[in-house]
Protein backbone atom coordinates (compact mmCIF):
# COMPACT_ATOMS: atom_id res chain seq x y z
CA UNK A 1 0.00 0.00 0.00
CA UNK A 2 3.02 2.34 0.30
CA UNK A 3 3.68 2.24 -2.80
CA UNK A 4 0.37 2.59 -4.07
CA UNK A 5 0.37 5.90 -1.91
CA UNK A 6 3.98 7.25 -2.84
CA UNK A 7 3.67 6.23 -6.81
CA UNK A 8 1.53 6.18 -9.69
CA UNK A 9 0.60 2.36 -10.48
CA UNK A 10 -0.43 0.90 -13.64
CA UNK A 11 -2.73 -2.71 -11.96
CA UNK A 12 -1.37 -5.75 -13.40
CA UNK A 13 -4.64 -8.04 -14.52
CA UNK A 14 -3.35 -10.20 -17.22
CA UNK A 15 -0.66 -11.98 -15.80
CA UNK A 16 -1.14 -15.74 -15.31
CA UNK A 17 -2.80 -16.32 -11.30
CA UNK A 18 0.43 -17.57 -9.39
CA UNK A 19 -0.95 -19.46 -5.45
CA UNK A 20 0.44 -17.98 -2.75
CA UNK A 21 0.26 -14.21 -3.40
CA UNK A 22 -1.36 -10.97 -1.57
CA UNK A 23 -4.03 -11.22 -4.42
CA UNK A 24 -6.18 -14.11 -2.08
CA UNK A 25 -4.67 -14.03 1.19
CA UNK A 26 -3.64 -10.94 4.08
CA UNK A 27 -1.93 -11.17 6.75
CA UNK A 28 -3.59 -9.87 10.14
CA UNK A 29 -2.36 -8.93 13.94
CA UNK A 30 -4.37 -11.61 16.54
CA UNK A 31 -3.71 -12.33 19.81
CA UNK A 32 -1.70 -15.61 18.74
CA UNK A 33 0.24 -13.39 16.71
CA UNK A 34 0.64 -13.23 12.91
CA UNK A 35 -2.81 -14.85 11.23
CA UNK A 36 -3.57 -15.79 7.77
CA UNK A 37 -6.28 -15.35 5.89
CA UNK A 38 -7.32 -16.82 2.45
CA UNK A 39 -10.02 -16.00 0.04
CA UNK A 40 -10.39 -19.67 -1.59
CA UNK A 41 -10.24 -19.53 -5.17
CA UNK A 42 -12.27 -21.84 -8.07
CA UNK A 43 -9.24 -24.03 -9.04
CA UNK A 44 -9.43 -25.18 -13.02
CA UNK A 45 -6.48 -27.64 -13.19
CA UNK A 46 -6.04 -30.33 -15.76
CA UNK A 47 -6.06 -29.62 -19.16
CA UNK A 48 -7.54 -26.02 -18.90
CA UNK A 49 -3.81 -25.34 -17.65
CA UNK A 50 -3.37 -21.83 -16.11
CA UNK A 51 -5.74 -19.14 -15.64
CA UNK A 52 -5.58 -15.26 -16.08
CA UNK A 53 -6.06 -12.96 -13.20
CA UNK A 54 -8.77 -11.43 -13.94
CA UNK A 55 -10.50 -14.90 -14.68
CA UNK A 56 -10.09 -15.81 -11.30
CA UNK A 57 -12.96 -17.38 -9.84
CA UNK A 58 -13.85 -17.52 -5.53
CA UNK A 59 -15.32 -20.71 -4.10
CA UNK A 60 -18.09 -19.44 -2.37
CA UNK A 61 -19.14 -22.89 -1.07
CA UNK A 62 -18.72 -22.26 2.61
CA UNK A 63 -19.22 -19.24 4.52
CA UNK A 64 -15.62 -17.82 4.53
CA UNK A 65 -16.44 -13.99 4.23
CA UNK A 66 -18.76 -14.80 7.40
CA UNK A 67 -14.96 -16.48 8.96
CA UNK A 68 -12.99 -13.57 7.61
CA UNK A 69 -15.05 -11.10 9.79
CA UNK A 70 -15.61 -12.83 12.71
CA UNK A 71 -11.87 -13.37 12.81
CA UNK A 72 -11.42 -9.54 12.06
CA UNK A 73 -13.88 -8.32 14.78
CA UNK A 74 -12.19 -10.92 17.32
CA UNK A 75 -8.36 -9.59 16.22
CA UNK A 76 -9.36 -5.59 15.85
CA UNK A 77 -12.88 -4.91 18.47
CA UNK A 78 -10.07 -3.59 20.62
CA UNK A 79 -8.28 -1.37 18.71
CA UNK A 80 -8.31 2.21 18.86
CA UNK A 81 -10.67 2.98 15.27
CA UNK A 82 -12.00 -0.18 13.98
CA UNK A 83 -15.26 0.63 15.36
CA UNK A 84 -14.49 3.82 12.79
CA UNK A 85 -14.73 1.70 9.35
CA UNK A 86 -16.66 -1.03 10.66
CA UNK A 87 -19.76 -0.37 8.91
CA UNK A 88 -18.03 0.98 5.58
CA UNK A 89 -16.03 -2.68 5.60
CA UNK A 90 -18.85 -4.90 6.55
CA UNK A 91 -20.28 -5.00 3.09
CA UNK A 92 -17.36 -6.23 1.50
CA UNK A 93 -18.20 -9.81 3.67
CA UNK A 94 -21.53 -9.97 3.07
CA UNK A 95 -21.83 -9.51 -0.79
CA UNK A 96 -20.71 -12.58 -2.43
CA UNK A 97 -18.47 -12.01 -5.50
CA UNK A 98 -18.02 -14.10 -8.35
CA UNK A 99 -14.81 -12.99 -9.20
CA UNK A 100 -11.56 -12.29 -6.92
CA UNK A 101 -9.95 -9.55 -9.29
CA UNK A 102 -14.06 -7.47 -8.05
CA UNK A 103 -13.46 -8.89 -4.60
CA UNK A 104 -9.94 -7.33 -4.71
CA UNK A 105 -11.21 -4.12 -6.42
CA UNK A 106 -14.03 -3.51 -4.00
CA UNK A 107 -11.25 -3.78 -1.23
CA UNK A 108 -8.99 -1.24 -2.69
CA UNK A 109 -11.86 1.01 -3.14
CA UNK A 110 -12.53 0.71 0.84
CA UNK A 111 -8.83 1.71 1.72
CA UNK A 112 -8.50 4.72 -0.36
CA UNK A 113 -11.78 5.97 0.63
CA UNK A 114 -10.59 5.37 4.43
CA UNK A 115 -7.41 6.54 3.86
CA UNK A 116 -9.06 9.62 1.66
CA UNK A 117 -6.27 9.21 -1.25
CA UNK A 118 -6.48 9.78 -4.62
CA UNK A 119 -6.20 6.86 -6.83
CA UNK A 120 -5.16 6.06 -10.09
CA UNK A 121 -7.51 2.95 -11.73
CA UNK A 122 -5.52 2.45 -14.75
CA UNK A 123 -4.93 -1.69 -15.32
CA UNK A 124 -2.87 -2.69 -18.12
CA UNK A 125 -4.24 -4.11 -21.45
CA UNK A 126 -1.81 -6.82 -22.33
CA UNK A 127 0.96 -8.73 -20.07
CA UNK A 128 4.20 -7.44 -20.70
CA UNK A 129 7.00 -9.68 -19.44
CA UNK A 130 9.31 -6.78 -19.00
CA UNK A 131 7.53 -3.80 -17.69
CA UNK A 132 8.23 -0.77 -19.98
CA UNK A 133 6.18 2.45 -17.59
CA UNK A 134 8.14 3.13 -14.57
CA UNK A 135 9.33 0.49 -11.91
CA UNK A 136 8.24 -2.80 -11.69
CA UNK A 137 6.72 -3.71 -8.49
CA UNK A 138 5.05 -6.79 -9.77
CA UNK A 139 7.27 -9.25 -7.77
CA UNK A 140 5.82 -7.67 -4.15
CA UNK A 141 2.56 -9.62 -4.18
CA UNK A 142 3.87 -13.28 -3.45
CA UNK A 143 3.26 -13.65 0.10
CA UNK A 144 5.71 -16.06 0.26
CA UNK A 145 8.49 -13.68 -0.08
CA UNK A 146 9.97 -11.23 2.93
CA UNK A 147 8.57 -7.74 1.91
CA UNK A 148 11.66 -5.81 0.75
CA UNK A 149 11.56 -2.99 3.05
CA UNK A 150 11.76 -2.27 6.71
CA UNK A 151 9.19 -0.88 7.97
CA UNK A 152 8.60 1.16 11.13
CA UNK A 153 6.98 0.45 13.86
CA UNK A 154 3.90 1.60 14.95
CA UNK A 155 1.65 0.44 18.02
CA UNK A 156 -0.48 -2.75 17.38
CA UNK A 157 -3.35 -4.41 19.80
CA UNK A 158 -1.53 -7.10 20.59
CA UNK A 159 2.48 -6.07 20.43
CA UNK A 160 3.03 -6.37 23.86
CA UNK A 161 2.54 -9.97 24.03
CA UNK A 162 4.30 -10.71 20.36
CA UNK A 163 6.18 -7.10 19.21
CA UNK A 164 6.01 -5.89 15.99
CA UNK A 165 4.37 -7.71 13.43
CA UNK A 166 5.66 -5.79 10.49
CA UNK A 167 3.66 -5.98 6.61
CA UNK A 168 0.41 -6.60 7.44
CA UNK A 169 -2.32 -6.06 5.88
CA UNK A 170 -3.40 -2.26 5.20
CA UNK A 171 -6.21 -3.09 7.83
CA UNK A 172 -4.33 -3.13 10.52
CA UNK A 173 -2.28 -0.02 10.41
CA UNK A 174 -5.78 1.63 9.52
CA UNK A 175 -7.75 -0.35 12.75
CA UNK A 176 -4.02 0.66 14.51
CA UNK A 177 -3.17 4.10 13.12
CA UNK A 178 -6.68 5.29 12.43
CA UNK A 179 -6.13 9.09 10.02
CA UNK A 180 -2.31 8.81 10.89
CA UNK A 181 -2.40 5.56 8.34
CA UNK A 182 -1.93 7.91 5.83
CA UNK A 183 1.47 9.76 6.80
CA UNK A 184 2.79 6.84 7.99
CA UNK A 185 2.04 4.67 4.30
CA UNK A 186 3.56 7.83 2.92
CA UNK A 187 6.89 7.91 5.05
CA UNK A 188 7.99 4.83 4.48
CA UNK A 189 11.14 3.61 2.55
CA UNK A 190 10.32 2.15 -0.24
CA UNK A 191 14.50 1.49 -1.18
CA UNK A 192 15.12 -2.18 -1.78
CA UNK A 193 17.49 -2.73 1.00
C-alpha cells in the first residue's frame, strides 16, 4: 500500500494467477500473533492449464467472508478505530463475489476511501514480461516472499505480548493508526534494501 500511496501504479490483470500471493490471502495482527487469511479460489487444473487474473474465480461454497469477519472483529474490536470503518467494511463480507480480481477491487476502493487518497484505476491491457512504464513492483505480491523494506513500527493491539508484526495487511495499520495511516504509508522507505 506504500507504494500505491507514494507512486503512480499501472494494476497488473493479465498476468497468469500464481498461489500464494497478496491477491487471495492478508496477513492480520491476533492475539496468537501473525494470522492468515485466504479467500479460496475456483481451481481449473487439468487440461484447462493456467488461468488469467482477472479470470479468477472464488469458491463461495462455505461461509468464509462470514470467517474472515468474525476473525477480524475478534483480532481488531479492541483497537483504537476499527469501530471507525466497521460499517463501511462490513459489506465487502456480506456480498458474495463471483470474481476475486471485483473482490480485490471492491477492497482497494474501501482503503482509499478510508485513507481519503487519490487513486489512479488504470490496469494494463496486455501482459508485458518486461515492464516498460516506470518500476516494476510486480514481484511484491507473493506472500511467500519477505517484503523488501523495513518498515517502522507503529503500536499494534496485541504487540506487547508478540512485538512488531511488520507488513500486514493495510487493515491493521488503519484499525491501529486510524487518520495517521496515511502519513505513515507515505513515510515509508520504499529502497530495496
Amino acid at each position: 500500500m506504500s507504494v500505491l500511496v507514494q507512486q503512480d501504479v499501472i494494476w497488473e490483470v493479465h498476468d497468469n494467477f500464481q498461489k500464494q500471493t497478496y491477491r487471495n490471502r492478508y496477513h492480520i495482527c491476533t492475539d496468537q500473533g501473525l494470522h492468515k487469511l485466504s479467500v479460496p479460489i475456483t481451481h481449473i487444473g487439468g487440461e484447462n492449464g493456467r488461468q488469467k487474473y482477472r479470470d479468477v474465480q472464488i469458491e463461495n461454497g462455505y461461509r468464509w467472508q462470514l470467517q474472515h469477519w468474525r476473525t477480524l472483529q475478534t483480532a481488531y474490536r479492541t483497537s483504537p478505530f476499527f469501530e471507525f470503518y466497521e460499517d463501511d467494511l462490513a459489506p465487502l463480507f456480506e456480498k458474495q463475489f463471483k470474481f476475486l480480481l471485483d473482490f480485490n477491487w471492491k477492497s482497494l476502493d474501501f482503503l482509499i476511501g478510508a485513507l481519503q487518497i487519490k487513486f489512479r484505476s488504470e490496469r494494463n491491457s496486455i501482459y508485458e514480461k518486461e515492464f516498460q512504464k516506470g518500476e516494476d513492483h510486480r514481484h511484491l505480491v507473493n506472500a511467500k516472499k519477505t517484503a523488501p523494506f523495513t518498515f517502522e513500527r507503529y503500536n499494534q493491539v496485541f504487540g506487547d505480548r508478540h512485538g512488531f508484526i511488520s507488513n500486514t495487511s493495510t487493515l491493521d495499520i488503519l484499525f491501529n493508526e486510524g487518520p495517521h495511516a496515511i502519513a505513515y504509508l507515505k513515510n515509508q522507505s520504499l529502497s530495496y534494501a
